[in-house]
C-alpha atoms as a PDB file:
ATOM      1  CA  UNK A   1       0.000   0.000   0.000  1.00  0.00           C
ATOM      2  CA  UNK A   2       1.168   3.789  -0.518  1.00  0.00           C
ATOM      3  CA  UNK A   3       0.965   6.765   1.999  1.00  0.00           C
ATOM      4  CA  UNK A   4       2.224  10.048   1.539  1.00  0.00           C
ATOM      5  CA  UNK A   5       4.492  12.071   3.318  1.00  0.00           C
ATOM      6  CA  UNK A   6       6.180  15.141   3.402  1.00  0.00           C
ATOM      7  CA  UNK A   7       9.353  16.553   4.989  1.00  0.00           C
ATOM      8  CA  UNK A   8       8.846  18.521   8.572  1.00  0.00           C
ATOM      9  CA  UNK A   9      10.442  21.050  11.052  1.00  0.00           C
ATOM     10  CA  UNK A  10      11.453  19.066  14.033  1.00  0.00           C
ATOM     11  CA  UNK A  11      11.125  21.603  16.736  1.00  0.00           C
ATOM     12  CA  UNK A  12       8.098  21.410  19.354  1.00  0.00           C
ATOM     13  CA  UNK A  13       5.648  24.129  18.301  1.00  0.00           C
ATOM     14  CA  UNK A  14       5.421  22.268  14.751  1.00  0.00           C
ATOM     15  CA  UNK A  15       5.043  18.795  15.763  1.00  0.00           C
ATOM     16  CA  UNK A  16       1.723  20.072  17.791  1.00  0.00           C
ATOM     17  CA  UNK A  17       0.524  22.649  14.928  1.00  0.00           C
ATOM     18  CA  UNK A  18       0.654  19.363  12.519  1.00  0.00           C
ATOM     19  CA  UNK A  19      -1.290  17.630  15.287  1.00  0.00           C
ATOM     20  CA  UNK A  20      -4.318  19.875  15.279  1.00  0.00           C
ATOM     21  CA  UNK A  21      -4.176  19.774  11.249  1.00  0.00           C
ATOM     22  CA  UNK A  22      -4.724  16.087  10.762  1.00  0.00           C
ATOM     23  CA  UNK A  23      -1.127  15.411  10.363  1.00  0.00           C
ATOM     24  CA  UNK A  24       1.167  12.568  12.553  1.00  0.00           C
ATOM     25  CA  UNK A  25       5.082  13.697  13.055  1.00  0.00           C
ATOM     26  CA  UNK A  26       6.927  10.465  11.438  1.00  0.00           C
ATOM     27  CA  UNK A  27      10.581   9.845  11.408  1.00  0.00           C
ATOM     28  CA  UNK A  28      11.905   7.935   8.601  1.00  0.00           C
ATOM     29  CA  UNK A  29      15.199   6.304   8.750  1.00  0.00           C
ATOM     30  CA  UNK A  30      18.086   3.393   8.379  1.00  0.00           C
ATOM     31  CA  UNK A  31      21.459   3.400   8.952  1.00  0.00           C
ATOM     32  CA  UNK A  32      21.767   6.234   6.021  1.00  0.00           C
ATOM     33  CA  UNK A  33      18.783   7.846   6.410  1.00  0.00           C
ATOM     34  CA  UNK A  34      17.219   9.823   9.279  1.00  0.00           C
ATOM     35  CA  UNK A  35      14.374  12.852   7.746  1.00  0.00           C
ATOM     36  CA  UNK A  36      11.224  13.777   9.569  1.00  0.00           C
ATOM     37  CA  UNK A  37       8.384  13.604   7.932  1.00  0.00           C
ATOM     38  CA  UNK A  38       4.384  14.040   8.431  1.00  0.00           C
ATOM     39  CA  UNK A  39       1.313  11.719   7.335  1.00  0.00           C
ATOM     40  CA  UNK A  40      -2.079  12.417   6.911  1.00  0.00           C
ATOM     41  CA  UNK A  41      -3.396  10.794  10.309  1.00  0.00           C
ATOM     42  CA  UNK A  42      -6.697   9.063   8.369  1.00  0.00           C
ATOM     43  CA  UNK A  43      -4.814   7.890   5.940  1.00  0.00           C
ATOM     44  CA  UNK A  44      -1.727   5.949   8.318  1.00  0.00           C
ATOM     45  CA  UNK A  45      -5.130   4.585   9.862  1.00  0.00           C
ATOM     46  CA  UNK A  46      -6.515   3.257   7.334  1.00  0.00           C
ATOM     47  CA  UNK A  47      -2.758   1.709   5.954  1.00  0.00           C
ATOM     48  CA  UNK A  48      -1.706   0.692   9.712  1.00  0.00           C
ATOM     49  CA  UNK A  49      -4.891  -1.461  10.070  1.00  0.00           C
ATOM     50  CA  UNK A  50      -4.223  -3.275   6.802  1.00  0.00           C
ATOM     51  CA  UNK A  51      -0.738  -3.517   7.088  1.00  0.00           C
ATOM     52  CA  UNK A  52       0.335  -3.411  10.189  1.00  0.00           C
ATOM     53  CA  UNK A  53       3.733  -3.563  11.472  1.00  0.00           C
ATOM     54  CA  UNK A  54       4.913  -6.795   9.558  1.00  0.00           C
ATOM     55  CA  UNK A  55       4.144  -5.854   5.993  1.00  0.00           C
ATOM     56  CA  UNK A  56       6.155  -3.161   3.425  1.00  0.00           C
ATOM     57  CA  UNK A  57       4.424   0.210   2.934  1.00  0.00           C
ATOM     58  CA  UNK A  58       5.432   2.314   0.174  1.00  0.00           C
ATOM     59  CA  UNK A  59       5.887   5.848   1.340  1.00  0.00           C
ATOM     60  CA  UNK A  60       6.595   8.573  -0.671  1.00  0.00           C
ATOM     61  CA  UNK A  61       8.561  11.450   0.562  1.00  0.00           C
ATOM     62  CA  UNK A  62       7.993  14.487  -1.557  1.00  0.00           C
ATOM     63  CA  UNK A  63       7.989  12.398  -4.472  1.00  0.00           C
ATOM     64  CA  UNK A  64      10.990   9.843  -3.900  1.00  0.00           C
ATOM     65  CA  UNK A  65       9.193   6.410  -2.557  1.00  0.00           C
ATOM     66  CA  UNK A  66      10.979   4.354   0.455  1.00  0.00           C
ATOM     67  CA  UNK A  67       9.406   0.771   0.852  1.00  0.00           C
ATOM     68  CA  UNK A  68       9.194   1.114   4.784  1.00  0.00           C
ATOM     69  CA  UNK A  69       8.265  -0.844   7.750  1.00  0.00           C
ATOM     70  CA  UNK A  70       5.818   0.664  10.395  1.00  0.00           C
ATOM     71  CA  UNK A  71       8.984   0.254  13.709  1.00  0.00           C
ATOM     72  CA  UNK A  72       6.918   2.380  16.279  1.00  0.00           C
ATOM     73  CA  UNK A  73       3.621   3.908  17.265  1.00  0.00           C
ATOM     74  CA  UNK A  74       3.158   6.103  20.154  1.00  0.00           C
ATOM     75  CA  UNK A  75      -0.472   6.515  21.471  1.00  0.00           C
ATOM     76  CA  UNK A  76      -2.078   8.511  23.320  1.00  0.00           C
ATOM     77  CA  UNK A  77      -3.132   6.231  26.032  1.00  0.00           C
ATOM     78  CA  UNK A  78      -6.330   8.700  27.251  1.00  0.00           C
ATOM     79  CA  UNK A  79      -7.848   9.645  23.539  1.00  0.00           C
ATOM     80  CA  UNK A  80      -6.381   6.222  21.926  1.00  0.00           C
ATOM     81  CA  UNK A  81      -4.976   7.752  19.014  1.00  0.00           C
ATOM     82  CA  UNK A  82      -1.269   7.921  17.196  1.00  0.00           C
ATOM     83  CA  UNK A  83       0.823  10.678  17.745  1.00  0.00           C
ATOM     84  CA  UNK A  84       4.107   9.665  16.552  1.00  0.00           C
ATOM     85  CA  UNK A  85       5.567   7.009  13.969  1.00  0.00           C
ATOM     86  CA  UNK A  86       8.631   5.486  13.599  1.00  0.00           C
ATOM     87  CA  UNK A  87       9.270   4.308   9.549  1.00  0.00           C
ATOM     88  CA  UNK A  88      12.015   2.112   9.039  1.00  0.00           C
ATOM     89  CA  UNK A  89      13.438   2.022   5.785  1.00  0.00           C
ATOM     90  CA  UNK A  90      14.773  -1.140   3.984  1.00  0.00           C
ATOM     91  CA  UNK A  91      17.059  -1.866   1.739  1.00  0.00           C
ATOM     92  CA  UNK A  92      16.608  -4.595  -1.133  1.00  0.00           C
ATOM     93  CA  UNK A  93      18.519  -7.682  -0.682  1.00  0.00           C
ATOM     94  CA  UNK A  94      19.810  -6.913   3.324  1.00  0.00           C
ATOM     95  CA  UNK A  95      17.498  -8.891   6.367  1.00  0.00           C
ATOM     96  CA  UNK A  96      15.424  -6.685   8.434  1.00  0.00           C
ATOM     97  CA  UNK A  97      14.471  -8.393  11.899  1.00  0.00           C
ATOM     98  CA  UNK A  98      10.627  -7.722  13.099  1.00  0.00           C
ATOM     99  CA  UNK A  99       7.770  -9.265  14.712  1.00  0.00           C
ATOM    100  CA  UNK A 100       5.275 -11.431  12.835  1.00  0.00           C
ATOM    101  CA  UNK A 101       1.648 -11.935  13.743  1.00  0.00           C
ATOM    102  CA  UNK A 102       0.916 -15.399  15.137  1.00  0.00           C
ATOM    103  CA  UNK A 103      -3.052 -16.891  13.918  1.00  0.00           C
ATOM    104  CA  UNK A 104      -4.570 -19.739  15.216  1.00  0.00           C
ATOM    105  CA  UNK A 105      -6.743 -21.778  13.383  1.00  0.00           C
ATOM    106  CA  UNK A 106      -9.195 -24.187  14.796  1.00  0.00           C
ATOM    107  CA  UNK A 107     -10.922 -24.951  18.103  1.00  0.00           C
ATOM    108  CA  UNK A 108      -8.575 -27.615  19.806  1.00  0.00           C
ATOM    109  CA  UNK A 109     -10.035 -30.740  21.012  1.00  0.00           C
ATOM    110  CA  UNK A 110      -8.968 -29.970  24.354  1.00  0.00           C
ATOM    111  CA  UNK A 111     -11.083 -26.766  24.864  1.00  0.00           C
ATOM    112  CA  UNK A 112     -14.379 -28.609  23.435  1.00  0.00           C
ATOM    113  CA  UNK A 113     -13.888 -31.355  26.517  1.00  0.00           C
ATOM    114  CA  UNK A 114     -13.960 -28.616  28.874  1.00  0.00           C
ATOM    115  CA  UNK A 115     -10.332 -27.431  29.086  1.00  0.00           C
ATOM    116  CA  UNK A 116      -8.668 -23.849  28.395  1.00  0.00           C
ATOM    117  CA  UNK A 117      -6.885 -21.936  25.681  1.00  0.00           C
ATOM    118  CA  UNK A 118      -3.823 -20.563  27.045  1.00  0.00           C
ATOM    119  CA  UNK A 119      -2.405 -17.763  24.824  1.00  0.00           C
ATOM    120  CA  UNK A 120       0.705 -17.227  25.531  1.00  0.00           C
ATOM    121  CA  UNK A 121       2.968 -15.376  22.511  1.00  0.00           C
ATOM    122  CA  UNK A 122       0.925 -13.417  19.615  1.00  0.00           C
ATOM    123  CA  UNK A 123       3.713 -13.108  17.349  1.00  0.00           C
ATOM    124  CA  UNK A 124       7.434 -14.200  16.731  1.00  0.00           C
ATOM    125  CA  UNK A 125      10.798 -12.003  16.124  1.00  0.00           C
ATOM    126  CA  UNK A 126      12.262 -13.259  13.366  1.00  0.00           C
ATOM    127  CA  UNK A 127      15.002 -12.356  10.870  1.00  0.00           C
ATOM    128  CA  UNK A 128      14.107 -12.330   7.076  1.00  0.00           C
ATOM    129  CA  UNK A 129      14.778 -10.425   3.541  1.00  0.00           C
ATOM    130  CA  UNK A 130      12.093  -7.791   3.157  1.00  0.00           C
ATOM    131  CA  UNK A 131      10.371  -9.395   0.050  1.00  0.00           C
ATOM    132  CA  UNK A 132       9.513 -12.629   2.153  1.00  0.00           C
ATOM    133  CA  UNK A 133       8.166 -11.098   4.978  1.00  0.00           C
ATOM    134  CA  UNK A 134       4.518 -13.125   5.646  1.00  0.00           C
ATOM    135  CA  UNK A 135       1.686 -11.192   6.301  1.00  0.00           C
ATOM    136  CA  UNK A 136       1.056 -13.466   9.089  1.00  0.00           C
ATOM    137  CA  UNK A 137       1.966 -17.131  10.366  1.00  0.00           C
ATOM    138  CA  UNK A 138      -0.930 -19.315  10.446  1.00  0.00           C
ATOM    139  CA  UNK A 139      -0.559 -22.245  13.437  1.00  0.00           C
ATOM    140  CA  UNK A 140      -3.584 -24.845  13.083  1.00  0.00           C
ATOM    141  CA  UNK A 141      -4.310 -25.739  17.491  1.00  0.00           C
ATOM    142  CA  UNK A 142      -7.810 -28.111  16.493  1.00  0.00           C
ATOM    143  CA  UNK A 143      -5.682 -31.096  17.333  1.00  0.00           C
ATOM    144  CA  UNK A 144      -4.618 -30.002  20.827  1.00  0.00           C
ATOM    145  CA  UNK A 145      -6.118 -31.545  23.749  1.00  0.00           C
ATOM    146  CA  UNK A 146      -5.862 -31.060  27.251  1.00  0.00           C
ATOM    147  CA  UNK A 147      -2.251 -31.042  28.256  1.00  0.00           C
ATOM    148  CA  UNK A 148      -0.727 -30.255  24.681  1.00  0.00           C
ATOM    149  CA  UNK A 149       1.094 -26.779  23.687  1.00  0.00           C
ATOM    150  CA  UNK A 150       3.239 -25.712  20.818  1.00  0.00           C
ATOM    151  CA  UNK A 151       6.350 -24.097  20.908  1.00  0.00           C
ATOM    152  CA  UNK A 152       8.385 -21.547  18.851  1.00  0.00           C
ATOM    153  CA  UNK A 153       9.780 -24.218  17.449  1.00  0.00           C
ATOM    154  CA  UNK A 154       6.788 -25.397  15.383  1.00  0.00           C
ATOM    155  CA  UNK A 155       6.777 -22.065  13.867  1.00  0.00           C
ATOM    156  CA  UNK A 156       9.648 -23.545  11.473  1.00  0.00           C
ATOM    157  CA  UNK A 157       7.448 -25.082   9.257  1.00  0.00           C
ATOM    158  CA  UNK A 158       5.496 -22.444   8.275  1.00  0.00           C
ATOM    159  CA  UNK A 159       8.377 -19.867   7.081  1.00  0.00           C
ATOM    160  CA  UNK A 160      11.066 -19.288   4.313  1.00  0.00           C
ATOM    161  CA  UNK A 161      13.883 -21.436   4.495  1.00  0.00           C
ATOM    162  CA  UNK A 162      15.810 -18.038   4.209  1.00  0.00           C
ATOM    163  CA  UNK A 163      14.137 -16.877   7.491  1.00  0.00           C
ATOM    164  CA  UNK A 164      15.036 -17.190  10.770  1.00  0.00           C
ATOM    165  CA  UNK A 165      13.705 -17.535  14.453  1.00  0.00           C
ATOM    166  CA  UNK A 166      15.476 -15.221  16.824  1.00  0.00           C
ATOM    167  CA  UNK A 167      12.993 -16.017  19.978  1.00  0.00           C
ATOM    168  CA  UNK A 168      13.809 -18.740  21.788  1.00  0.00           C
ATOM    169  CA  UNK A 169      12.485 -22.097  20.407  1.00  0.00           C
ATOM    170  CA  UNK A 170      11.352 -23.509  23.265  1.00  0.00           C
ATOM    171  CA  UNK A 171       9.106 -20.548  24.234  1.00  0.00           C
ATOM    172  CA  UNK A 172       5.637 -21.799  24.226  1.00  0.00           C
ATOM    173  CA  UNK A 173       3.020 -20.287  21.876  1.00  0.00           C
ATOM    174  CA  UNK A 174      -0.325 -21.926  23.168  1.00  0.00           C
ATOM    175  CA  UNK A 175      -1.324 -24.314  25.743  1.00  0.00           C
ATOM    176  CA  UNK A 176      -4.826 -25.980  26.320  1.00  0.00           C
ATOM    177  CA  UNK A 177      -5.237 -25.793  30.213  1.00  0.00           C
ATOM    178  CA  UNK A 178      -7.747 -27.634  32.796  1.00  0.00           C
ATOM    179  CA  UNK A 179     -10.318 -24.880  33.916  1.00  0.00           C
ATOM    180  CA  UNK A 180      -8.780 -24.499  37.152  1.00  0.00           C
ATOM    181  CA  UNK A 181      -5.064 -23.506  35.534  1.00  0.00           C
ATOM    182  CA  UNK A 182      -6.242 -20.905  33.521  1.00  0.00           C
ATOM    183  CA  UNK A 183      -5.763 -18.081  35.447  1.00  0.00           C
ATOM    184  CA  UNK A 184      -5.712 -13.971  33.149  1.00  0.00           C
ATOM    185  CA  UNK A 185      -2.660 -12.088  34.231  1.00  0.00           C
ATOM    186  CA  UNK A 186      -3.590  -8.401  32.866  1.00  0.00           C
ATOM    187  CA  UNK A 187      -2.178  -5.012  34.367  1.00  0.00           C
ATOM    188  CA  UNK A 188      -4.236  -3.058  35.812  1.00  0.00           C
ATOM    189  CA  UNK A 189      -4.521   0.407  34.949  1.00  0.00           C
ATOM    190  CA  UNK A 190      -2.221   1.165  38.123  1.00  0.00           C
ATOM    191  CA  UNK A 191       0.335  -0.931  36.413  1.00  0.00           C
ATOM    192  CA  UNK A 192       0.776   0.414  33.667  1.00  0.00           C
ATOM    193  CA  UNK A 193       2.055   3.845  34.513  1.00  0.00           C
ATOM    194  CA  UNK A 194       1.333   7.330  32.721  1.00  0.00           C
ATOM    195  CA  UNK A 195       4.305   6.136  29.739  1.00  0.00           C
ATOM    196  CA  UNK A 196       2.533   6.897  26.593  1.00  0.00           C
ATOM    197  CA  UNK A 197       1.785   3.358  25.342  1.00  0.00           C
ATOM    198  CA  UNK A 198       4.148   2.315  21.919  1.00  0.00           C
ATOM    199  CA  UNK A 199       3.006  -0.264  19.475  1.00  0.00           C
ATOM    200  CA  UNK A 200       6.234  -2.266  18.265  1.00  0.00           C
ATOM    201  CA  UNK A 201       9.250  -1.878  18.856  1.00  0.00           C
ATOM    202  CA  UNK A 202      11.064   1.454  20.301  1.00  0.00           C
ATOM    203  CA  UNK A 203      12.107   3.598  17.942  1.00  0.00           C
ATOM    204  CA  UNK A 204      15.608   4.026  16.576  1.00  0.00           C
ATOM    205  CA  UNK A 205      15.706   6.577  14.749  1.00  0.00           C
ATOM    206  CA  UNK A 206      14.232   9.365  17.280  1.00  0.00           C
ATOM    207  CA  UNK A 207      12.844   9.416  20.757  1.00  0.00           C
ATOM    208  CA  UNK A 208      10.070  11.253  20.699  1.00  0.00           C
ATOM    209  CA  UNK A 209       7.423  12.594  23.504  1.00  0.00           C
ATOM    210  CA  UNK A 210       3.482  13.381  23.260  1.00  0.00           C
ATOM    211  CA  UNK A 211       4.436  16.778  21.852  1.00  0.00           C
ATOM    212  CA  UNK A 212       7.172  15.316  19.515  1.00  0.00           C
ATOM    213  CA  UNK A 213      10.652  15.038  19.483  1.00  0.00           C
ATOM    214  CA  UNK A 214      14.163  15.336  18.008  1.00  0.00           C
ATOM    215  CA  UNK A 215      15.420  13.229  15.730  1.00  0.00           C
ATOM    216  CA  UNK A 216      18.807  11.752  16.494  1.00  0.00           C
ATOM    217  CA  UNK A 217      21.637   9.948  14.124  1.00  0.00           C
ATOM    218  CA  UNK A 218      21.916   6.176  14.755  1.00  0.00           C
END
């Protein structure tokens, strides 16, 4: 998919003046490349929720395009919108390392006699060339039953030979639980702090607050 951009000032008083005119402060950058940018904030929606962060956008910078991976969101934790991005920039032929989205498929056996799905990792860290990056990894649980769980490692199967695993292999992915096991471990709100909340992975390429930031060189 394509989004727009265009280059930006980087001080304060401009990263909030794009704010209240529909526009998202953005960093692009690599190990060459470091330029602030803005988006349109409808359209990174719109591109975010179809892409996500494990799928090449191409973004075009007043009129030179970057294939780019989304690195960073920071929200707004109160009014549950964007206010920064974090583009990554790749470059054909070199491995870029990201998180890929993990789907079950199936009801296991196990939960239909009573037992538990036990979530325990949504998506895997892996290492991979930007053109074979999967949309998503697709891990069929219907055979499970009470007891069972799948690892990491049976993640293998279902990628590139060219990719690979960084997470630990023996990390469990999903387990199907007796009722009395399954226990929810979510923060409370108290937990979780004031931190504006980040989708992804920190940023590299700039470090940047609710009213926007600096970027830095890597």
């Amino acid at each position: 998919m394509k989004l727009e951009a265009t280059v930006r000032a980087t001080d304060t008083a401009s990263a909030s003046a794009l704010r209240k005119q529909g526009r998202l402060p953005a960093i692009v950058y690599n190990r060459d490349l470091n330029v602030s940018v803005s988006i349109d904030e409808r359209s990174f929606d719109r591109v975010f929720r179809s892409q996500g962060t494990s799928n090449l956008i191409d973004l075009e910078v007043d009129g030179k395009v970057h294939e780019v991976l989304v690195k960073a969101v920071q929200m707004n934790k109160r009014a549950r919108v964007a206010v920064h991005v974090d583009f990554y920039a790749v470059t054909a032929g070199q491995v870029v390392s990201l998180n890929v989205p993990i789907e079950l498929v199936g009801i296991p056996v196990g939960v239909k006699d009573g037992g538990q799905l036990d979530v325990q990792r949504r998506e895997v860290y892996i290492s991979i060339l930007p053109r074979l990056i999967p949309h998503s990894l697709q891990l069929d649980v219907s055979g499970l039953t009470i007891g069972d769980s799948l690892h990491v490692s049976d993640l293998r199967a279902h990628l590139p030979e060219e990719a690979e695993i960084l997470d630990d292999l023996d990390l469990a992915v999903v387990a199907v639980v007796p009722p009395r096991l399954a226990v929810e471990d979510e923060p409370s709100d108290e937990e979780e702090g004031a931190e504006p909340e980040v989708i992804g992975e920190e940023g590299e390429g700039e470090d940047a607050g609710e009213d926007g930031g600096e970027s830095r060189e890597d």
